[in-house]
Protein backbone atom coordinates (compact mmCIF):
# COMPACT_ATOMS: atom_id res chain seq x y z
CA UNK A 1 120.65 93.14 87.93
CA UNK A 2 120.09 95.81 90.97
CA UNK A 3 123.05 98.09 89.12
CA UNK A 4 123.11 98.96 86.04
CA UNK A 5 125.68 101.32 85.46
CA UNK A 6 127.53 98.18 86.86
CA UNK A 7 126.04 95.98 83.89
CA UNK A 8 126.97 99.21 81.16
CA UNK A 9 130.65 99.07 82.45
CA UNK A 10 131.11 95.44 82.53
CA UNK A 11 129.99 95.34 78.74
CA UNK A 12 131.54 98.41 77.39
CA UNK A 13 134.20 96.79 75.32
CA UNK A 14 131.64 94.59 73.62
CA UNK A 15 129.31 97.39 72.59
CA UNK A 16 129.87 98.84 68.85
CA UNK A 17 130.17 102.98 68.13
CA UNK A 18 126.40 103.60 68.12
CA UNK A 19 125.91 102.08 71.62
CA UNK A 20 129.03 103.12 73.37
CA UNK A 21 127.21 106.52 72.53
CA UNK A 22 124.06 105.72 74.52
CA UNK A 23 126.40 104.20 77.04
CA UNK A 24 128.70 107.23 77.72
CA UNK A 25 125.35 109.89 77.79
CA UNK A 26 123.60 107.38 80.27
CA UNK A 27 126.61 107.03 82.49
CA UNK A 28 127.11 110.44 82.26
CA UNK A 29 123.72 111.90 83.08
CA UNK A 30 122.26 109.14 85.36
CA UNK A 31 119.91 111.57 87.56
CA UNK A 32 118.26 112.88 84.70
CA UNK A 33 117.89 110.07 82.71
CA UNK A 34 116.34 108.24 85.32
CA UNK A 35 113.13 110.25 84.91
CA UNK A 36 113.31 110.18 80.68
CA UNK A 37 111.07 108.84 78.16
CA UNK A 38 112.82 107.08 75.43
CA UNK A 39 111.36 109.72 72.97
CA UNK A 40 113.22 112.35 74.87
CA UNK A 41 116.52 110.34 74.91
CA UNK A 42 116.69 109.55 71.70
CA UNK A 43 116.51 113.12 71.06
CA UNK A 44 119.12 114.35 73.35
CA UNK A 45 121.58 111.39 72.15
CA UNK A 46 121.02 112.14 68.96
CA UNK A 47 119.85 108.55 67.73
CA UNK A 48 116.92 106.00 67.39
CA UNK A 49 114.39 104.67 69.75
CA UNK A 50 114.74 101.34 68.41
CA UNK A 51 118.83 101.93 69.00
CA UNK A 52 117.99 102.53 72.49
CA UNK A 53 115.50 99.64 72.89
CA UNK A 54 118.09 97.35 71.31
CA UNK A 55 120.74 98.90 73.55
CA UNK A 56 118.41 98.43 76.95
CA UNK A 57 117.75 94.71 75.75
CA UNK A 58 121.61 94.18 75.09
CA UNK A 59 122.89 95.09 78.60
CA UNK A 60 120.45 92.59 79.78
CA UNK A 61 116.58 93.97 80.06
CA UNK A 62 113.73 92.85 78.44
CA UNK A 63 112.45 96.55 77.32
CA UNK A 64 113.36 100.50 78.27
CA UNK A 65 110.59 100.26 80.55
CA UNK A 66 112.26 97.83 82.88
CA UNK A 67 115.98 99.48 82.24
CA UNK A 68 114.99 102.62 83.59
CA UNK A 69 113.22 100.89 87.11
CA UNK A 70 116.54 99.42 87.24
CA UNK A 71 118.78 102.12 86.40
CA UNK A 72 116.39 104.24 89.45
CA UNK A 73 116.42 101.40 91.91
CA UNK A 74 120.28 101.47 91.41
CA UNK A 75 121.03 104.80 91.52
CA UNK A 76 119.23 105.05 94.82
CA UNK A 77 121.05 102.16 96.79
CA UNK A 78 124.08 102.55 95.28
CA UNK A 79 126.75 104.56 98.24
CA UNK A 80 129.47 105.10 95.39
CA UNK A 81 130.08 105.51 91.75
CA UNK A 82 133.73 104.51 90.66
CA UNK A 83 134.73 104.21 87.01
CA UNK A 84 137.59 102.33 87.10
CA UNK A 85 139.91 104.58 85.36
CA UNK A 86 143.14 104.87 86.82
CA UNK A 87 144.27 108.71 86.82
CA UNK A 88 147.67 109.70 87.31
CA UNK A 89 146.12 112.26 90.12
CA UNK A 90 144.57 109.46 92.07
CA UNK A 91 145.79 108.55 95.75
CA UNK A 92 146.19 104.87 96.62
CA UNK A 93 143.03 104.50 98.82
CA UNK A 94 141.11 105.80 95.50
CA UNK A 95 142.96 103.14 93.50
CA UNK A 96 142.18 100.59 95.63
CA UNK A 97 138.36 101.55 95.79
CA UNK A 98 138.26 101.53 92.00
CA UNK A 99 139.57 97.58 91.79
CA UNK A 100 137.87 96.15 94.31
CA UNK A 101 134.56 97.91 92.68
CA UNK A 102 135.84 96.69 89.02
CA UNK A 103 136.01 93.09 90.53
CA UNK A 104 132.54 93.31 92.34
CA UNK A 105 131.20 94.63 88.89
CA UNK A 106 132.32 92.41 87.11
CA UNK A 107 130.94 88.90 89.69
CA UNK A 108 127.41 90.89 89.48
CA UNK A 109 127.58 91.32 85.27
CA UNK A 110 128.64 88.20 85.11
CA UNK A 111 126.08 86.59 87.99
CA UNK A 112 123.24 87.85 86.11
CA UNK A 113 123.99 87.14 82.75
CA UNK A 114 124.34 83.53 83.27
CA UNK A 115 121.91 81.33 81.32
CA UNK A 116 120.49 78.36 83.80
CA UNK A 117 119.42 76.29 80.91
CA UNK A 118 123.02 76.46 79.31
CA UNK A 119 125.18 76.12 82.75
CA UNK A 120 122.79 73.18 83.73
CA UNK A 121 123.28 71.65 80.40
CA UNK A 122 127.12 71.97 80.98
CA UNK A 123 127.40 70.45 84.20
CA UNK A 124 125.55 67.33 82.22
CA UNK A 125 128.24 67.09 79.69
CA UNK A 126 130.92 67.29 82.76
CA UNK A 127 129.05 64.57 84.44
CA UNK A 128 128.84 62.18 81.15
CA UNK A 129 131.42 63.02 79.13
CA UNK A 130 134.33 59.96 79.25
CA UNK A 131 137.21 62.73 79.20
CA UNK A 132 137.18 66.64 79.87
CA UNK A 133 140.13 68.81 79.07
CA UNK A 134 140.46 72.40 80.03
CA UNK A 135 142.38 74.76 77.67
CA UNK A 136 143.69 78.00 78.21
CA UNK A 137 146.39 80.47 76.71
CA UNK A 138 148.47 82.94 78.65
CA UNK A 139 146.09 84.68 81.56
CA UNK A 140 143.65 82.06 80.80
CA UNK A 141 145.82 79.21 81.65
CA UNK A 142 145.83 80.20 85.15
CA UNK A 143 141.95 79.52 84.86
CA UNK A 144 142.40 76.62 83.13
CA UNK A 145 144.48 75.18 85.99
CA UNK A 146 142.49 76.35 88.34
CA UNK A 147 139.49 74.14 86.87
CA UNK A 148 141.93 70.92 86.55
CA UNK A 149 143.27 71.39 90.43
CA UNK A 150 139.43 71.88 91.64
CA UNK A 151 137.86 69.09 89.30
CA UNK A 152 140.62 66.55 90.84
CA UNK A 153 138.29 66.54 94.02
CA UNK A 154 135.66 64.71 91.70
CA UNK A 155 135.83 61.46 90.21
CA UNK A 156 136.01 63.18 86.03
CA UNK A 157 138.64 62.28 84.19
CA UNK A 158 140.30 65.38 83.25
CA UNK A 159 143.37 66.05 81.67
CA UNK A 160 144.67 70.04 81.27
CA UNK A 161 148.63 71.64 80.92
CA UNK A 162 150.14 75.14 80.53
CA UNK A 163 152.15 74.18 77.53
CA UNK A 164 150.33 74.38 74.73
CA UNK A 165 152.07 72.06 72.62
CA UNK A 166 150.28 69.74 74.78
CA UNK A 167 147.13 71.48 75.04
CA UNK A 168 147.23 70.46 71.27
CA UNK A 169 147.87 66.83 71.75
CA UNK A 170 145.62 66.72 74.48
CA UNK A 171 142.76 68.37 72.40
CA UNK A 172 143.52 65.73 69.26
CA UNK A 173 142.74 62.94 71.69
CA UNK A 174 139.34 64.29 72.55
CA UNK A 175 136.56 62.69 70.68
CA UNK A 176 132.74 63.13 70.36
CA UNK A 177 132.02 60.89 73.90
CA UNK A 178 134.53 63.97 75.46
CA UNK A 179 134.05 67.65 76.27
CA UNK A 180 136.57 70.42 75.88
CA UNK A 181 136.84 73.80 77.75
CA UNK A 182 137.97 76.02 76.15
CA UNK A 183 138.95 79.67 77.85
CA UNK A 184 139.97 82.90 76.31
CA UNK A 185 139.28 86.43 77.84
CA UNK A 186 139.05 87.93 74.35
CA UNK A 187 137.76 85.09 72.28
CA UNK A 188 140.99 86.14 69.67
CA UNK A 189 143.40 84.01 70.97
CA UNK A 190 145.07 82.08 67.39
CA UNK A 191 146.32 79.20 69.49
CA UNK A 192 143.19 79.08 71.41
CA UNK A 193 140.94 79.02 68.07
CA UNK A 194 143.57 76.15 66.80
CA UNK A 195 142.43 73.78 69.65
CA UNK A 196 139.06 74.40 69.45
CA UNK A 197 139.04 73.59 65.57
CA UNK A 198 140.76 70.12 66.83
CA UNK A 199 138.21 69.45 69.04
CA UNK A 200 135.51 70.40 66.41
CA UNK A 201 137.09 68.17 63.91
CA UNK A 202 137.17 64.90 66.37
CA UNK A 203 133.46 66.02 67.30
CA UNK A 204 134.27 66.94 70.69
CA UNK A 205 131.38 69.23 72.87
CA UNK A 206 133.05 72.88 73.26
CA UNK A 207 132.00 75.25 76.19
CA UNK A 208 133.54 78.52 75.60
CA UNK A 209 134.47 80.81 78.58
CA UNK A 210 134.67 84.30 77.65
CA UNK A 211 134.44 88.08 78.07
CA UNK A 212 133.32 88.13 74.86
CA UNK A 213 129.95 86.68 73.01
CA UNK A 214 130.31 87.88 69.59
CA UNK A 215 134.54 86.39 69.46
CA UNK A 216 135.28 83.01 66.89
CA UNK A 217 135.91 81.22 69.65
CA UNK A 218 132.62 82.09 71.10
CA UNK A 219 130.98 81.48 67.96
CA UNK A 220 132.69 78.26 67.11
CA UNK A 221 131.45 77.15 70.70
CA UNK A 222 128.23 74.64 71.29
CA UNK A 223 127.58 76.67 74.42
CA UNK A 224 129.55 79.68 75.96
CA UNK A 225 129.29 80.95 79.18
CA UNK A 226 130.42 84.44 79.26
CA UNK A 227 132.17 86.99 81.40
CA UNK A 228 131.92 90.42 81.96
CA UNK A 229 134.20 93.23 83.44
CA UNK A 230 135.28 96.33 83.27
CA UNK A 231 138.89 97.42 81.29
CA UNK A 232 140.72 99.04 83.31
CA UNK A 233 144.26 101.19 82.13
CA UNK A 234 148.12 99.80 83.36
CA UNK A 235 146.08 96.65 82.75
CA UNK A 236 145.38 94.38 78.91
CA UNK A 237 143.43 91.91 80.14
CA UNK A 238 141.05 92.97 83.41
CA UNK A 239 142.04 90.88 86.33
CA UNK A 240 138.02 91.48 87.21
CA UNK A 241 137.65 89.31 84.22
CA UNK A 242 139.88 86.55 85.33
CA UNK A 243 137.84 86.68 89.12
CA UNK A 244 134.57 86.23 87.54
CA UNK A 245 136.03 83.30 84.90
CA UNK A 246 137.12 81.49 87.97
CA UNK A 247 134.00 81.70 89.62
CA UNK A 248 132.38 80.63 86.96
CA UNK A 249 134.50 77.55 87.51
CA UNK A 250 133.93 77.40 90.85
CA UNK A 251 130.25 77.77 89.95
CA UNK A 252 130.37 74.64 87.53
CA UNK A 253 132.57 71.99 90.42
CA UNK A 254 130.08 73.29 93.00
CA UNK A 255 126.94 72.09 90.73
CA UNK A 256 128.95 68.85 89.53
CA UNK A 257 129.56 68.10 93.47
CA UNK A 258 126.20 68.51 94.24
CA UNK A 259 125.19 66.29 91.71
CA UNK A 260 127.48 63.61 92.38
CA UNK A 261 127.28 64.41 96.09
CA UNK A 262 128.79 61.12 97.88
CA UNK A 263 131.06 60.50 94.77
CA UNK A 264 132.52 63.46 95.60
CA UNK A 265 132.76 63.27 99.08
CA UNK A 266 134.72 60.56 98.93
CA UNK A 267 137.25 61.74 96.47
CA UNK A 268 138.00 64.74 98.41
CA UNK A 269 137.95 62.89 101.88
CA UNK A 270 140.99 60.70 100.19
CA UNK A 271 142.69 63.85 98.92
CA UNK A 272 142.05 65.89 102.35
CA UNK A 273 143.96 62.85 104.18
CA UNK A 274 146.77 62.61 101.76
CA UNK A 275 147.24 66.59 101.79
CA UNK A 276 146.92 66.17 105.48
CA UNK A 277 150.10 63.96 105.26
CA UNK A 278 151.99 67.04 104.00
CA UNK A 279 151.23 68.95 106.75
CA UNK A 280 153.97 69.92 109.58
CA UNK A 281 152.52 69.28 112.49
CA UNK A 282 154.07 71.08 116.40
């Protein structure tokens, strides 16, 4: 991760008290810390070096030695620095700036934080499993969809629906030759945990999309696949979050199309000529 003021920002929520502190004073003091020992540091912050080591291996390096290379090398190619705090001062080209940033923040977070061993092992479930079923609650429906309308251009059979009544009924049918997606940005969702505890019960495999690692739906997940943005004000849920969920979507039908390359190619040649049909030609 070439940024990682990016990769501080796109966790931030997830972080408890102690390293929200180590956050805020690296954020805030970027030039100088650059240059610091971790002795030092934990001085000026005021806590542990093992806190900071912890911290370093948390947003996604291996030791302090390799978070502060990182945190130099990013500082130096990096042409602007937007936290994506909405003030009430701010003009609309600084607004702008500040989303588009929050939504490239959060595809990079996200990007490098995937686990190859766990998103190849999920594209084998999609590929064996008899039945897949995406669920999603509120924002996370419009993932959800998303998934079922791009996975129709493969041969899976899929099943997925915004009501969640359904979503329900859909998840009881499941069973342990199927494999259920579940997606929540916060991993809190009640309704969300609900159909994931059906599809534990019928023995169903349980990919968790999320912004959040440490949630109960995350937990209560065989793998999870997870998702990181920035909060930003005016705004619950970060649309940044929803961006890199998708892609992480788009990420999984690209991988199950390679694999089941002519398969595929011939389910979306039929659907290309029957959305052709719909066209309105001059």
């Amino acid at each position: 991760m070439n940024n990682v003021a990016e990769a501080i920002r796109s966790q931030y929520q997830q972080l408890h008290p102690g390293e929200k502190k180590i956050a805020d004073y690296i954020l805030t003091n970027q030039e100088t810390v650059a240059d610091a020992t971790i002795q030092g540091l934990s001085y000026k912050i005021g806590t542990s070096t093992a806190s900071i080591s912890r911290f370093a291996r948390h947003i996604g390096y291996p030791n302090f030695r390799d978070f502060l290379i990182a945190l130099s090398a990013g500082r130096k190619s990096s042409s602007s620095d937007f936290f994506t705090e909405i003030k009430q001062e701010d003009q609309s080209e600084q607004i702008v700036k500040k989303l588009f940033s929050a939504g490239v923040s959060a595809l990079t977070a996200t990007a490098a934080k995937l686990d190859m061993t766990d998103l190849n092992k999920v594209v084998d479930w999609l590929v064996s499993s008899s039945k897949i079923g995406f669920f999603g609650i509120g924002g996370s429906s419009i993932v959800a969809f998303n998934a079922y309308h791009k996975f129709l251009r493969t041969n899976l059979n899929i099943v997925s629906h915004p009501d969640y009544d359904i979503q329900i009924m859909q998840a009881a049918h499941l069973t342990s030759r199927d494999l259920g997606i579940v997606i929540s940005h916060s991993g809190r969702n009640q309704d969300t945990l609900l159909v994931e505890n059906k599809l534990r019960e019928n023995g169903s495999k349980i990919v968790a999309i999320t912004a959040f690692p440490e949630s109960p739906i995350a937990k209560n997940a065989d793998i999870v696949l997870n998702s990181y943005s920035e909060e930003v004000n005016f705004r619950q849920e970060s649309m940044s979050s929803l961006v890199a969920q998708i892609t992480i979507i788009d990420t999984l039908f690209t991988l199950v199309g390679h694999r089941l390359n002519k398969e595929t190619d011939q389910v979306i040649g039929t659907m290309r000529r029957v959305i052709e049909q719909t066209r309105v030609h001059k």
